[in-house]
C-alpha atoms as a PDB file:
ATOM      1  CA  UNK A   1     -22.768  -5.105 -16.977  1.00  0.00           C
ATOM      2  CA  UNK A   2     -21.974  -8.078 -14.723  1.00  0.00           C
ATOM      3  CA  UNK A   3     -19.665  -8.122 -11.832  1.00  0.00           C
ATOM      4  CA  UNK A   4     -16.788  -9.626 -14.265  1.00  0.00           C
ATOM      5  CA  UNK A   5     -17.462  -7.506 -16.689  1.00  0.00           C
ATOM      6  CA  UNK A   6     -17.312  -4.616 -14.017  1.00  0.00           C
ATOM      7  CA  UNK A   7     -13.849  -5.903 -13.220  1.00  0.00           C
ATOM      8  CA  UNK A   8     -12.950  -6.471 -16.564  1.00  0.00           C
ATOM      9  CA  UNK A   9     -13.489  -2.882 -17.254  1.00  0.00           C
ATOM     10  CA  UNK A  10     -11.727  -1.829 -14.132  1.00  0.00           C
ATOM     11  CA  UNK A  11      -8.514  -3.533 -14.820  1.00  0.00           C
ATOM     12  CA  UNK A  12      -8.336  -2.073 -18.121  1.00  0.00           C
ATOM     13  CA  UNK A  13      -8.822   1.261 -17.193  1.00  0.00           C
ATOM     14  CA  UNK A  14      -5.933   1.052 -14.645  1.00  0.00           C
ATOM     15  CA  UNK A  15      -3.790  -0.568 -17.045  1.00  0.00           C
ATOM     16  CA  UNK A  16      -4.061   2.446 -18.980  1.00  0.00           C
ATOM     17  CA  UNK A  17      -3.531   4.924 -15.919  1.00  0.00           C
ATOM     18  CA  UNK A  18      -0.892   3.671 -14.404  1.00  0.00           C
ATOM     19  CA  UNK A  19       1.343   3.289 -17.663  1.00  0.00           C
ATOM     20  CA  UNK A  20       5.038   4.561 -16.924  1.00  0.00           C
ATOM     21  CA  UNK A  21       4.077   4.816 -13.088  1.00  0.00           C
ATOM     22  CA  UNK A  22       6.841   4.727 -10.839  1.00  0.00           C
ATOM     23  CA  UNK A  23       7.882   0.696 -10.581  1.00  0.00           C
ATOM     24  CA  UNK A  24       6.736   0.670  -7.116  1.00  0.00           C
ATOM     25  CA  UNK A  25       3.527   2.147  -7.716  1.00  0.00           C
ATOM     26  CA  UNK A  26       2.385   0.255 -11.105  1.00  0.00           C
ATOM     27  CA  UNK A  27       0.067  -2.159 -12.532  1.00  0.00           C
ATOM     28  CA  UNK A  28       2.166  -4.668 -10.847  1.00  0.00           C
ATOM     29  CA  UNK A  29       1.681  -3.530  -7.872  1.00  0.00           C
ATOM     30  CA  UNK A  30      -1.740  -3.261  -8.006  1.00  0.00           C
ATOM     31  CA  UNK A  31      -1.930  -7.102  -9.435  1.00  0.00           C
ATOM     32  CA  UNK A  32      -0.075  -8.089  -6.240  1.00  0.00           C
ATOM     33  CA  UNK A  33      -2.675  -6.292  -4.087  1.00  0.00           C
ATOM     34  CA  UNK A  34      -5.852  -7.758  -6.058  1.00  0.00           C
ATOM     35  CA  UNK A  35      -4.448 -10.899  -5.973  1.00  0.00           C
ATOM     36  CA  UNK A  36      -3.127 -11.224  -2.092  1.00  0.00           C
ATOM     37  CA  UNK A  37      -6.567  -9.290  -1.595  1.00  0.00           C
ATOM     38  CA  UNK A  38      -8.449 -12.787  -3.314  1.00  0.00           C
ATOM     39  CA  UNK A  39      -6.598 -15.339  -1.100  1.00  0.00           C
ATOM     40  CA  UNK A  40      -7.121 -13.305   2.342  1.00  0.00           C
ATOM     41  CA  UNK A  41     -10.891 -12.564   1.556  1.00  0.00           C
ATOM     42  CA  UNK A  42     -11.492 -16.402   1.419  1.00  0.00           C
ATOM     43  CA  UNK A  43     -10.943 -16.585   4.942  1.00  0.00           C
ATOM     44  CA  UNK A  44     -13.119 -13.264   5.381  1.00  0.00           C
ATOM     45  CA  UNK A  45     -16.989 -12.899   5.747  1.00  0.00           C
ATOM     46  CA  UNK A  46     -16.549  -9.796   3.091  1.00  0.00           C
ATOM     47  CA  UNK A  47     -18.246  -8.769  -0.344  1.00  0.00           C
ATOM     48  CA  UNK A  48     -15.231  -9.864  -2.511  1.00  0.00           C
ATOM     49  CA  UNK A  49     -16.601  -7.380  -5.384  1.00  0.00           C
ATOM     50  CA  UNK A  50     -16.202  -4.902  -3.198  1.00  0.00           C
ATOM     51  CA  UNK A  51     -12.844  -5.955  -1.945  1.00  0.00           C
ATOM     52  CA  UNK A  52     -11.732  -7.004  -5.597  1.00  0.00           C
ATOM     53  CA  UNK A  53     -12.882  -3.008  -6.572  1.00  0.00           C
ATOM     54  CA  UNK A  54     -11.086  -1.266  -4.019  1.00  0.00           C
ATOM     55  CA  UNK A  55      -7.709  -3.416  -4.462  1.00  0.00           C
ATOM     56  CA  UNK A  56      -7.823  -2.891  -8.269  1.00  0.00           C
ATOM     57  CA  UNK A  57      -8.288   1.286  -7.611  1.00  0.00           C
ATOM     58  CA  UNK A  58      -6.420   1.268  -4.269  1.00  0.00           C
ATOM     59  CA  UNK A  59      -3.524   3.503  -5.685  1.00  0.00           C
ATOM     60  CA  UNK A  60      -5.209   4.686  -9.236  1.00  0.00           C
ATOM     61  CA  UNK A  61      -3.873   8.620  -8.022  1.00  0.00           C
ATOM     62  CA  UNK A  62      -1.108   7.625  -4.721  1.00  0.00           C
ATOM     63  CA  UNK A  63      -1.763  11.005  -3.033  1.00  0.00           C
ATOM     64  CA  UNK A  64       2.869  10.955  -3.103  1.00  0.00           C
ATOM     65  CA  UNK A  65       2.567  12.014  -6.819  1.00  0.00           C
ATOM     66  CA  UNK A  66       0.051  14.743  -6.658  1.00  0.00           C
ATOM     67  CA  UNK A  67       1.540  17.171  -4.116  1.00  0.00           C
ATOM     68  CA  UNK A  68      -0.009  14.915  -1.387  1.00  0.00           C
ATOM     69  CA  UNK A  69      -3.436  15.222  -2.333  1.00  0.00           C
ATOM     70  CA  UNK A  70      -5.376  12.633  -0.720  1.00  0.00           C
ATOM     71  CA  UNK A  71      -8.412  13.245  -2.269  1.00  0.00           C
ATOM     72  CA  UNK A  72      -7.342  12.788  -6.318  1.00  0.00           C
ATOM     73  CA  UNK A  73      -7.143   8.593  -5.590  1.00  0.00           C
ATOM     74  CA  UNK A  74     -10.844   8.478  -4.052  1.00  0.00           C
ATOM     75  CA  UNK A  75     -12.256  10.760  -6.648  1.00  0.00           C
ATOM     76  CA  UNK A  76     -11.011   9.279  -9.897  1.00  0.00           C
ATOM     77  CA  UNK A  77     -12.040   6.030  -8.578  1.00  0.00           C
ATOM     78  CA  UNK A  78     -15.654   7.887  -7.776  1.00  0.00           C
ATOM     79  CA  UNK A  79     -15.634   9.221 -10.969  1.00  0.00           C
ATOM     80  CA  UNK A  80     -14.766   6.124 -12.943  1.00  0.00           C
ATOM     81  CA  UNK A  81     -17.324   3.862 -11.274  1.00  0.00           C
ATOM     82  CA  UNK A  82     -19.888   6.140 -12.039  1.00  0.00           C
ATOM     83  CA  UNK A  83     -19.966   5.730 -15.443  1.00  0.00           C
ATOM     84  CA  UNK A  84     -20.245   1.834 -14.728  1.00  0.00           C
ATOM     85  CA  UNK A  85     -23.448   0.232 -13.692  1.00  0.00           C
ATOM     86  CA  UNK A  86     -22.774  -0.120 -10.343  1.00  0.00           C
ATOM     87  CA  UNK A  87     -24.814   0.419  -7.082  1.00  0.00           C
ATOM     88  CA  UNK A  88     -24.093   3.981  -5.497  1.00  0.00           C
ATOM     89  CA  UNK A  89     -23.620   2.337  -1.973  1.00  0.00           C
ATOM     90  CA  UNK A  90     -20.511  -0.081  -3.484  1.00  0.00           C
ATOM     91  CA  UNK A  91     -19.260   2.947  -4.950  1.00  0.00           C
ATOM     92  CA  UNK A  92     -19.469   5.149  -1.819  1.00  0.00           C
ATOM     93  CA  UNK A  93     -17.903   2.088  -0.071  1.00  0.00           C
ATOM     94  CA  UNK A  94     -14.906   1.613  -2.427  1.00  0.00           C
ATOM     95  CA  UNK A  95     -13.967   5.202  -2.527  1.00  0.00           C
ATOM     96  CA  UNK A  96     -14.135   5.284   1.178  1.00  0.00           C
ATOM     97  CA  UNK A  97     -11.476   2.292   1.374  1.00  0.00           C
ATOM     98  CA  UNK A  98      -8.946   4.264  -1.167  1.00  0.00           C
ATOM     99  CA  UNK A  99      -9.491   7.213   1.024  1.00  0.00           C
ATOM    100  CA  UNK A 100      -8.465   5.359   4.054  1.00  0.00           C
ATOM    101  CA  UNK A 101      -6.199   2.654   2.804  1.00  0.00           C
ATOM    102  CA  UNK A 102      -2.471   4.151   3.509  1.00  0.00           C
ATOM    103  CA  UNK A 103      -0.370   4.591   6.281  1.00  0.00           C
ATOM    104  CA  UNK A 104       0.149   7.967   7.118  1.00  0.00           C
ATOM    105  CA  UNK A 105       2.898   7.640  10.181  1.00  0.00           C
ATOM    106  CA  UNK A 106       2.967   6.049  13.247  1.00  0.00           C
ATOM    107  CA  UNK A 107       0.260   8.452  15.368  1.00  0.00           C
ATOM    108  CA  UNK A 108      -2.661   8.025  12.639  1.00  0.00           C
ATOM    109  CA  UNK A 109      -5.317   6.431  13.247  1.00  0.00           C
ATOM    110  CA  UNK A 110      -8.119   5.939  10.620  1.00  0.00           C
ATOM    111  CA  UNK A 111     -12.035   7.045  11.426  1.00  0.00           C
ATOM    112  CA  UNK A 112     -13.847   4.997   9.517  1.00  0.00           C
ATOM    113  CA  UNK A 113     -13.574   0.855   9.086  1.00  0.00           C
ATOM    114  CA  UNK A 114     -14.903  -2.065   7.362  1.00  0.00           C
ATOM    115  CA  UNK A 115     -14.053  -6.013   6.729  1.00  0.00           C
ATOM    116  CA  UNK A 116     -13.333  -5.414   3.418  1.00  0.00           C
ATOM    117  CA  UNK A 117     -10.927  -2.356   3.817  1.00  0.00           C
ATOM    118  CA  UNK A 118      -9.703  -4.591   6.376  1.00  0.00           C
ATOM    119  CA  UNK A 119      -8.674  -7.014   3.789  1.00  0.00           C
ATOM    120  CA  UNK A 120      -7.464  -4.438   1.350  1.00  0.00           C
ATOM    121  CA  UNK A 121      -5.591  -2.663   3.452  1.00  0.00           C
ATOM    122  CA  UNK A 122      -3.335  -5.942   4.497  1.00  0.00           C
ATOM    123  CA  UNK A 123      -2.948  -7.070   0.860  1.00  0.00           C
ATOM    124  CA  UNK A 124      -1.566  -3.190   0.550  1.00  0.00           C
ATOM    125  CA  UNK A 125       0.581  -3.982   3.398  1.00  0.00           C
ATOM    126  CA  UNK A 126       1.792  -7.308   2.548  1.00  0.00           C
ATOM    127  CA  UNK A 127       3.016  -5.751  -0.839  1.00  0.00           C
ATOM    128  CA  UNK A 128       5.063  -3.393   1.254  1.00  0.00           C
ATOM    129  CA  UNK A 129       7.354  -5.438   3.074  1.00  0.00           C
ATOM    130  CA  UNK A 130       8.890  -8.958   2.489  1.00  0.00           C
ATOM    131  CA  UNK A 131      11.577  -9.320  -0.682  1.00  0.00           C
ATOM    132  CA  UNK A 132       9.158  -7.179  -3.129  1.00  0.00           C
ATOM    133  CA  UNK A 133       8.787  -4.675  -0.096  1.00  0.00           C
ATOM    134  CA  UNK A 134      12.769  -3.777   0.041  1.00  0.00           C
ATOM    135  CA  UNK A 135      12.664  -4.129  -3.660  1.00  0.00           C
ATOM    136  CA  UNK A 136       9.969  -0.868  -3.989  1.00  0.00           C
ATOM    137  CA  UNK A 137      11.199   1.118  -0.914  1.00  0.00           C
ATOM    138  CA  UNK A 138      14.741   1.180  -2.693  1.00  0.00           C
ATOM    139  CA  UNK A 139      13.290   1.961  -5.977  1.00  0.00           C
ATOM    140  CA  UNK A 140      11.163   4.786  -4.781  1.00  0.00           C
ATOM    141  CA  UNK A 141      14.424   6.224  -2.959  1.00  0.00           C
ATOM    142  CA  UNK A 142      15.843   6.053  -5.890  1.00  0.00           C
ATOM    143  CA  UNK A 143      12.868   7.716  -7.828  1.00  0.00           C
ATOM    144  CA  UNK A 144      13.279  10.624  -5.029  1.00  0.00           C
ATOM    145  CA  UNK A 145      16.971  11.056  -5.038  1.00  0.00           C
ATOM    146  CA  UNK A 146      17.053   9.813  -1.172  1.00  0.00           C
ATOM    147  CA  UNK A 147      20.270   8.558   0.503  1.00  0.00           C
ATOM    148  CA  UNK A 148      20.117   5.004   1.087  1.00  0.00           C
ATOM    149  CA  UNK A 149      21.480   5.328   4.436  1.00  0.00           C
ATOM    150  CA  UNK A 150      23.038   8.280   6.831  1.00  0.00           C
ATOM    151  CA  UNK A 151      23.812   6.907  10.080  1.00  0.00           C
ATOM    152  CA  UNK A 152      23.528  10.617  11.818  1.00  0.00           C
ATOM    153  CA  UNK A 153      20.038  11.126  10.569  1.00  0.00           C
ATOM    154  CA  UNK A 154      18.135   8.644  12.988  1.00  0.00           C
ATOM    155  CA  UNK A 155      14.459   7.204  12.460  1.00  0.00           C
ATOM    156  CA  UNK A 156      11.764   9.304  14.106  1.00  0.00           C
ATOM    157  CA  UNK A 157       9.043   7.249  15.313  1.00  0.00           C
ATOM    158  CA  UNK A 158       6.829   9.743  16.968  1.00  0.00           C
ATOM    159  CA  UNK A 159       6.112  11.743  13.268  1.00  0.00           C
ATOM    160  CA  UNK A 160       2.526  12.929  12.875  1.00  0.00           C
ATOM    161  CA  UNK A 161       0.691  12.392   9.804  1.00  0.00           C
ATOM    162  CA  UNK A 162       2.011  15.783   8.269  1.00  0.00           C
ATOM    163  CA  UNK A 163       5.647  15.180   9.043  1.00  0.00           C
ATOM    164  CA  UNK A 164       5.622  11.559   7.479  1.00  0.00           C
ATOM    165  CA  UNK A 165       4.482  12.869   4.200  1.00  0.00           C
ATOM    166  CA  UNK A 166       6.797  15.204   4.017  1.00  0.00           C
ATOM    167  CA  UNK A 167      10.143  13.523   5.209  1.00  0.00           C
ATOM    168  CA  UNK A 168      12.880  12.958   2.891  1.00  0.00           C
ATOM    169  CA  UNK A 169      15.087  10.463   5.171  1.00  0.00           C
ATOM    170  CA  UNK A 170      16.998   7.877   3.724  1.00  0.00           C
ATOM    171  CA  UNK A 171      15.547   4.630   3.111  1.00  0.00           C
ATOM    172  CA  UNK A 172      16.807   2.707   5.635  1.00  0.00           C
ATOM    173  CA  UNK A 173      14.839   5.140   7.802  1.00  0.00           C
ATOM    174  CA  UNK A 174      11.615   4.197   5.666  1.00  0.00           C
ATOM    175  CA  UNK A 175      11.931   0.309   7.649  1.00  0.00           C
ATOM    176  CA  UNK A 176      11.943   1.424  10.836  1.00  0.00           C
ATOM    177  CA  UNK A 177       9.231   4.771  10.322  1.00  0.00           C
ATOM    178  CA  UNK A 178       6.583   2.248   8.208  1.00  0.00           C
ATOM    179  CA  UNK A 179       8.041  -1.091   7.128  1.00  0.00           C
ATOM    180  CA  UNK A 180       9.063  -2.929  10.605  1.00  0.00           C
ATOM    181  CA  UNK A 181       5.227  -1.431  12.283  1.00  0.00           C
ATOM    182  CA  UNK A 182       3.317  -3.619   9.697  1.00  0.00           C
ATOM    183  CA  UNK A 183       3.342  -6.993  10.901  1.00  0.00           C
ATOM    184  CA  UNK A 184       1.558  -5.975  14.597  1.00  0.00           C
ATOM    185  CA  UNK A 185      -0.872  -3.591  12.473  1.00  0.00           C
ATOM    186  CA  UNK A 186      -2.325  -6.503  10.467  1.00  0.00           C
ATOM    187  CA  UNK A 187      -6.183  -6.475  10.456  1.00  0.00           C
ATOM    188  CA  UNK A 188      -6.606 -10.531   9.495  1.00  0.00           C
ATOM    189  CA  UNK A 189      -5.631 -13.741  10.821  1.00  0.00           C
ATOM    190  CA  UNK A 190      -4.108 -14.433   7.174  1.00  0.00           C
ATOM    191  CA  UNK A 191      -2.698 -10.805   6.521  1.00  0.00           C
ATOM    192  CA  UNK A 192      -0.563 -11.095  10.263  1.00  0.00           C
ATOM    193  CA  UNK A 193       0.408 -15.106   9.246  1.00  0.00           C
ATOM    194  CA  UNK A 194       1.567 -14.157   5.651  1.00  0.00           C
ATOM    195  CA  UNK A 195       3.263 -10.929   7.427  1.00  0.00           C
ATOM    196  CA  UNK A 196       5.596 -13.072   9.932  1.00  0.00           C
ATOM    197  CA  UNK A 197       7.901 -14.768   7.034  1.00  0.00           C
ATOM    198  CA  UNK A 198       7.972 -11.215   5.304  1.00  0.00           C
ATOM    199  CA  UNK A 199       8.671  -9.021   8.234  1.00  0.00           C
ATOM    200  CA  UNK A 200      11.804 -11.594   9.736  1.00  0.00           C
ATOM    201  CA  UNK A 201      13.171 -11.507   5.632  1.00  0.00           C
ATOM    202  CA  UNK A 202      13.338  -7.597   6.311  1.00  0.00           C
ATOM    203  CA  UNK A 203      15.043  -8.045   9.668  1.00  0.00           C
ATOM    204  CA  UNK A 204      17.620 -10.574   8.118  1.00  0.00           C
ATOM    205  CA  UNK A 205      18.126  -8.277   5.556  1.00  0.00           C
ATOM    206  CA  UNK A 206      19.021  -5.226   7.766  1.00  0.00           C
ATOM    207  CA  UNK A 207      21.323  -7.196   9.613  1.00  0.00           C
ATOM    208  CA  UNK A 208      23.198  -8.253   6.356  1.00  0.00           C
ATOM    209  CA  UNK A 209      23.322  -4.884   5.771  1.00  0.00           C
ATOM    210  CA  UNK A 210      24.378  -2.792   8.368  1.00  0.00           C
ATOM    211  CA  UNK A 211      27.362  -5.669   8.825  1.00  0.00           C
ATOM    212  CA  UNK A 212      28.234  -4.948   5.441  1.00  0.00           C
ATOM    213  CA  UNK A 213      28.338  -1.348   5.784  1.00  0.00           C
ATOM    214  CA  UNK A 214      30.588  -1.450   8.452  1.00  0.00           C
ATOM    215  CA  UNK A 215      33.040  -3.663   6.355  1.00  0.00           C
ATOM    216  CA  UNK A 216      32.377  -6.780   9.069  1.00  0.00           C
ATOM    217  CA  UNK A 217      31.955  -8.709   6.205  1.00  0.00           C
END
């Protein structure tokens, strides 16, 4: 098989995994990523296969829906590419992006690195804030039964890696724990220059919101 062919495959096989997945979590979601993954890796000295790859597979098992497993994502990926022609050292290097993709709270920090999870892991993040970024932090509230706001339950910002997985705050927590830390955590020039017009839409929108909760408006 060729590389399109590869990706061919790839895309149908996620298609197929990720059908009924959560709307925040879905084959849209992974279309977004491959295709914000594309336009920053043109401005990246990167193997776009490999970046293409790990963007497609990026959340084929999201560690959220299996009990916080971290290691389901990385090893269907593993498992799938194995029974494509592909080189074991792209594999090796794709599963090691999935496994080191997310954010996992504000006091993680990640122990291995590469230009191409580099570029995945902004696409990830661009997906996460901006318009579409409100639009899947409500909707996986929603999908968990979360308040959407509790003014007594305040934002902690110090939460290891453990805590963050396991917190249950409302959403409007969710901005100010993950969301509103993106923007400075970009990896590219592009990712942090497409992040500035999405991160002030999420400030503009927490404004317009906290003024209408409090009936000012």
């Amino acid at each position: 098989m060729n590389e399109e062919e590869i990706l061919n495959s790839t895309i149908a096989y996620v298609k197929k995994e990720l059908q009924g997945a959560e709307g925040g979590h879905d084959w849209w979601h992974i279309e977004r990523v491959w295709k914000n993954a594309k336009l920053i890796a043109h401005a990246e000295r990167v193997n776009i296969f490999i970046v293409e790859l790990a963007a497609l597979l990026h959340d084929i098992a999201d560690a959220k829906f299996y009990d916080g497993d971290e290691n389901v994502g990385p090893m269907k990926a593993k498992q799938f590419l194995e029974t494509l022609s592909i080189e074991k050292e792209i594999i090796n290097h794709v599963e090691n992006i999935i496994r080191n993709i997310s954010f996992k709270g504000g006091n993680f920090t990640n122990n291995f690195y590469s230009p191409e999870l580099a570029v995945v892991q902004d696409a990830d993040r661009l997906d996460a804030i901006g318009a579409i970024g409100i639009a899947r932090a409500f909707n996986y509230g929603g999908f968990k039964n979360r308040e959407i706001y509790n003014p007594a339950i305040v934002p902690d910002l110090l939460m290891n890696k453990d805590a963050y997985k396991k917190s249950n705050a409302p959403t409007i927590n969710h901005f100010y724990e993950k969301l509103l830390l993106l923007k400075d955590r970009m990896n590219t020039d592009t990712g942090e220059k497409l992040a500035v017009e999405r991160h002030r839409f999420m400030e503009i929108f927490l404004e317009e919101f906290y003024k209408e909760w409090e009936g000012k408006k």
